[in-house]
C-alpha atoms as a PDB file:
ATOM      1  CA  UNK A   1     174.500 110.738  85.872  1.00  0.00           C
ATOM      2  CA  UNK A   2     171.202 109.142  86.421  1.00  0.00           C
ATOM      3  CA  UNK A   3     168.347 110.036  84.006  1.00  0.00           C
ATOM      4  CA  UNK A   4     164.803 110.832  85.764  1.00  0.00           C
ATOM      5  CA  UNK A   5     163.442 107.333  84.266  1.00  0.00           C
ATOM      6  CA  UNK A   6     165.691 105.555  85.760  1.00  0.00           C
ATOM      7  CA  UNK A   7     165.647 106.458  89.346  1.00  0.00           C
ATOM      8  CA  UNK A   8     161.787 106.431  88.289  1.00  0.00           C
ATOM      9  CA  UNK A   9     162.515 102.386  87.960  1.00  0.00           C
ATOM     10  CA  UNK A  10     164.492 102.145  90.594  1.00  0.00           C
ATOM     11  CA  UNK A  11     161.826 103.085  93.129  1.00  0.00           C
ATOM     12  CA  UNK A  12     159.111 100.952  91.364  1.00  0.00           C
ATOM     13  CA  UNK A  13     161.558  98.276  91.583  1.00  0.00           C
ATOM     14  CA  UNK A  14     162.103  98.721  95.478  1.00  0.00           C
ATOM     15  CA  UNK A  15     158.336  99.647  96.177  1.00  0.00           C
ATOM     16  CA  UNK A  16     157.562  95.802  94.422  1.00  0.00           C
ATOM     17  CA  UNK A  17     160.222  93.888  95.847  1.00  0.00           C
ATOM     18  CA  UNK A  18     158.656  94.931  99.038  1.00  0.00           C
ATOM     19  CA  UNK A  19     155.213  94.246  98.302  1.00  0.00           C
ATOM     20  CA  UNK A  20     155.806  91.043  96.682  1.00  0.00           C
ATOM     21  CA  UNK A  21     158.116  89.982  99.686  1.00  0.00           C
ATOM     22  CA  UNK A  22     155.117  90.598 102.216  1.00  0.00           C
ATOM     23  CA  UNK A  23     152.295  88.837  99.623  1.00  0.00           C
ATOM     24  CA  UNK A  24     153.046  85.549 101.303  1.00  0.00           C
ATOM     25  CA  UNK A  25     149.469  86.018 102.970  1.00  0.00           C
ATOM     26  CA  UNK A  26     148.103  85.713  99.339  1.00  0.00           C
ATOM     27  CA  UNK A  27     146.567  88.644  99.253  1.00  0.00           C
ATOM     28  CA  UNK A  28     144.872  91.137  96.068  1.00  0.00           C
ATOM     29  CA  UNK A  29     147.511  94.509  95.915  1.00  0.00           C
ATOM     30  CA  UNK A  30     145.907  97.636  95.423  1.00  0.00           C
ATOM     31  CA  UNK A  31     148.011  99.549  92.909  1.00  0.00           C
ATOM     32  CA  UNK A  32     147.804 102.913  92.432  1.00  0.00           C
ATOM     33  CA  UNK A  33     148.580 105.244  89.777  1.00  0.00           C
ATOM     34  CA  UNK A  34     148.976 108.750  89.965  1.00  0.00           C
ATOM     35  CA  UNK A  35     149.459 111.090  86.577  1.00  0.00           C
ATOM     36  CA  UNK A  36     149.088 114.994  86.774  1.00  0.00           C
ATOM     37  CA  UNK A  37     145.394 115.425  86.354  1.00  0.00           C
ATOM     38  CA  UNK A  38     144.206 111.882  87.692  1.00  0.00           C
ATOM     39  CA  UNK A  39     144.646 109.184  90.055  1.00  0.00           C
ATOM     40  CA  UNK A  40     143.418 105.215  89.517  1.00  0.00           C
ATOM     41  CA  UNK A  41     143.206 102.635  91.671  1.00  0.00           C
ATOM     42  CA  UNK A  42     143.292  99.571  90.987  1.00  0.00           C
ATOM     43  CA  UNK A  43     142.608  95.601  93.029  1.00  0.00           C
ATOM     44  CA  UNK A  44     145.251  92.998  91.487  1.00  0.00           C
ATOM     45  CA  UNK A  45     144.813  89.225  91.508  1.00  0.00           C
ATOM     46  CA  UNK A  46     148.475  88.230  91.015  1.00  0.00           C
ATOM     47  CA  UNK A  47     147.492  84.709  91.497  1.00  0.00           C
ATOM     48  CA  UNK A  48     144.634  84.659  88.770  1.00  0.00           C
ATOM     49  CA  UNK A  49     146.205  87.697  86.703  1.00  0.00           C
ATOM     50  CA  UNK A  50     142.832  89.426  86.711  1.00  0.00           C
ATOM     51  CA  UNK A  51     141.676  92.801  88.053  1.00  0.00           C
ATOM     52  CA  UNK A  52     139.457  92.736  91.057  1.00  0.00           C
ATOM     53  CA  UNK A  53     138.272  96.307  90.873  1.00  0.00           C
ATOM     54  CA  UNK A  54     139.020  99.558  90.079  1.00  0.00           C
ATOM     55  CA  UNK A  55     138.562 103.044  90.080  1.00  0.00           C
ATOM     56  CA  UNK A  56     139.631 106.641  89.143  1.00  0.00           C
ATOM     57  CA  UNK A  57     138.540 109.981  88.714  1.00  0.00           C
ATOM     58  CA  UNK A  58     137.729 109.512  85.287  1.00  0.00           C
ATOM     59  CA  UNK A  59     134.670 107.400  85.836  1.00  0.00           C
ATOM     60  CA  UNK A  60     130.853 108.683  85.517  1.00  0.00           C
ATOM     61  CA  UNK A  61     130.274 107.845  89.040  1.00  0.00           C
ATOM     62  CA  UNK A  62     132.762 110.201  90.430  1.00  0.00           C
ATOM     63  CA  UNK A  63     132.823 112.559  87.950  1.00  0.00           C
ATOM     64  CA  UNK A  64     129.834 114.262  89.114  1.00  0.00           C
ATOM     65  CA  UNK A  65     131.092 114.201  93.157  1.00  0.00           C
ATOM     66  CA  UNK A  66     134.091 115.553  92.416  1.00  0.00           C
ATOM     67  CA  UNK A  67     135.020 119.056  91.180  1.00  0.00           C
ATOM     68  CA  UNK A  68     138.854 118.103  90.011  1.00  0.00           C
ATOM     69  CA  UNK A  69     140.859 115.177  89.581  1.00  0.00           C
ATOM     70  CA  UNK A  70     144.044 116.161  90.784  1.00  0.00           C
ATOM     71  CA  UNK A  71     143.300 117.616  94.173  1.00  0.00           C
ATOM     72  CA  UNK A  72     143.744 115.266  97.234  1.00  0.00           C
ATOM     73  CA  UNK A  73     139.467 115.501  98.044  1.00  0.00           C
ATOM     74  CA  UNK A  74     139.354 113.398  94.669  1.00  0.00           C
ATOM     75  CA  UNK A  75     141.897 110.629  95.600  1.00  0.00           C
ATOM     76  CA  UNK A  76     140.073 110.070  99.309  1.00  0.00           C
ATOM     77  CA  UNK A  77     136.929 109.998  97.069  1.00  0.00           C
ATOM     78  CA  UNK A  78     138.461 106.990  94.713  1.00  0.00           C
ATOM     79  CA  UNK A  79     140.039 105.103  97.617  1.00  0.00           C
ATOM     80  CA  UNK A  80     136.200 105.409  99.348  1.00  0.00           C
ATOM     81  CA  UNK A  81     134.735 104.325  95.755  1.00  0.00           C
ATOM     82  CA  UNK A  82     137.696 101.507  95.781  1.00  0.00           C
ATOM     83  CA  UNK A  83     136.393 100.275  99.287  1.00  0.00           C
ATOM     84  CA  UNK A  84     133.213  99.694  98.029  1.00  0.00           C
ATOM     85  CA  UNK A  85     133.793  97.963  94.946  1.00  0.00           C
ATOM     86  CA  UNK A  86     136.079  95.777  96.750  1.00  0.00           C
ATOM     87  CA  UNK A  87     133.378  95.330  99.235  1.00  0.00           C
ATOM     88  CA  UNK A  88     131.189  94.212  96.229  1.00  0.00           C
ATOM     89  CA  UNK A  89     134.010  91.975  95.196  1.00  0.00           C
ATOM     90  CA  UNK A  90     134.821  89.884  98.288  1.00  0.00           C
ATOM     91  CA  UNK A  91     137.631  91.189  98.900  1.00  0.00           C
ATOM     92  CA  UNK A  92     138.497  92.430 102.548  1.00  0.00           C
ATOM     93  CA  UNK A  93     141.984  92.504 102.980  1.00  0.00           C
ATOM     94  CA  UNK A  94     144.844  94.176 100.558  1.00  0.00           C
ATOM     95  CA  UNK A  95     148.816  94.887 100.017  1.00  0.00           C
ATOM     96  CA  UNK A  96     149.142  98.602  99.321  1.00  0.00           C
ATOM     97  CA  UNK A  97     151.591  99.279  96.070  1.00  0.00           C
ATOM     98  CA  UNK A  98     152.312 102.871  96.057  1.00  0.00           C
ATOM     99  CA  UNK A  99     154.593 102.215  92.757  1.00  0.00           C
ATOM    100  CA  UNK A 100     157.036 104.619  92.423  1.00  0.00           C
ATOM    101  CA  UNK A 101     155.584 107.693  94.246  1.00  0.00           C
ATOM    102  CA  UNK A 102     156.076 108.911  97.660  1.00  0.00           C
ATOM    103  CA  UNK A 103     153.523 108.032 100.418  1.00  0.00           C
ATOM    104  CA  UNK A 104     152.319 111.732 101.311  1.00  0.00           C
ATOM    105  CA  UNK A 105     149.810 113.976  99.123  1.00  0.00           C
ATOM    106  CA  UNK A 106     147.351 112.095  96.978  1.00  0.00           C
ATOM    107  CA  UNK A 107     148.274 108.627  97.467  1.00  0.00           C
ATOM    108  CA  UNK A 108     148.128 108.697 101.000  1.00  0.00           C
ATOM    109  CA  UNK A 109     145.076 110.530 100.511  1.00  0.00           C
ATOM    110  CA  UNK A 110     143.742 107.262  98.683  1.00  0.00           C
ATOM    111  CA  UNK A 111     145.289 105.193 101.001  1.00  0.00           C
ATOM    112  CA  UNK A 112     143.379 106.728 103.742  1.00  0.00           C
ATOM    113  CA  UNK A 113     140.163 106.832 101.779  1.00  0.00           C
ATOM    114  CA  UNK A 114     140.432 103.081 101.404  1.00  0.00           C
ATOM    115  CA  UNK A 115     141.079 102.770 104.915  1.00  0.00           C
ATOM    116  CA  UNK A 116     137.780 104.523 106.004  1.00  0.00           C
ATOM    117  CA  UNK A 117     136.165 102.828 103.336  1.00  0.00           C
ATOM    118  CA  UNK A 118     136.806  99.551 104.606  1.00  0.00           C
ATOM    119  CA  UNK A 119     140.185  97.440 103.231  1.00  0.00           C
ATOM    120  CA  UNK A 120     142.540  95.941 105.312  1.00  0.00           C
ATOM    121  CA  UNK A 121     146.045  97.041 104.760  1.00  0.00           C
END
């Protein structure tokens, strides 16, 4: 039998290999990570090993625009507020890494926030 964890991996693992197979274009990843009361976003350098930008629902900014973290409102606001920091950045184009968790809810929620926000993915 196959523990929780484990299957957890598994998907992580096949969610990378994936992105990391289509970074030949040398592109920032946005990686996103979703617990039960918040979600964080966050713009990867792989190349440098640095963090671009980044943003959740714990930060000042959105605190006060948002009523709760969890709710799928507050992930289209961080992938908006990810936009524009990766506006501020230089960065225009990204490789979405949805980590383990399924693309529906909250994380396409981001993903679309991002999207009207301005990246490229």
């Amino acid at each position: 039998m196959t523990s929780k964890r484990a299957l957890y991996l598994r998907r992580q693992k096949r969610n990378r290999y994936a992105v990391k197979s289509s970074m030949k274009v040398k592109k920032p990843r946005l990686s996103v990570f979703r617990s039960n009361q918040h979600i964080y976003a966050q713009i990867i350098d792989d190349e440098k090993g640095i963090t671009v930008a980044s943003a959740s629902t714990i930060d000042q900014a959105l605190r006060s625009r948002i009523k709760k973290g969890w709710d799928v409102e507050a992930a289209e606001a961080v992938g908006k507020e990810i936009a524009e920091r990766a506006k501020k950045a230089g960065v225009g184009g990204v490789v979405f890494d949805r980590g383990p968790y399924p693309y529906h809810g909250r994380v396409k929620a981001l993903a679309m926030g991002a999207r009207s926000g301005g990246l490229d993915f």
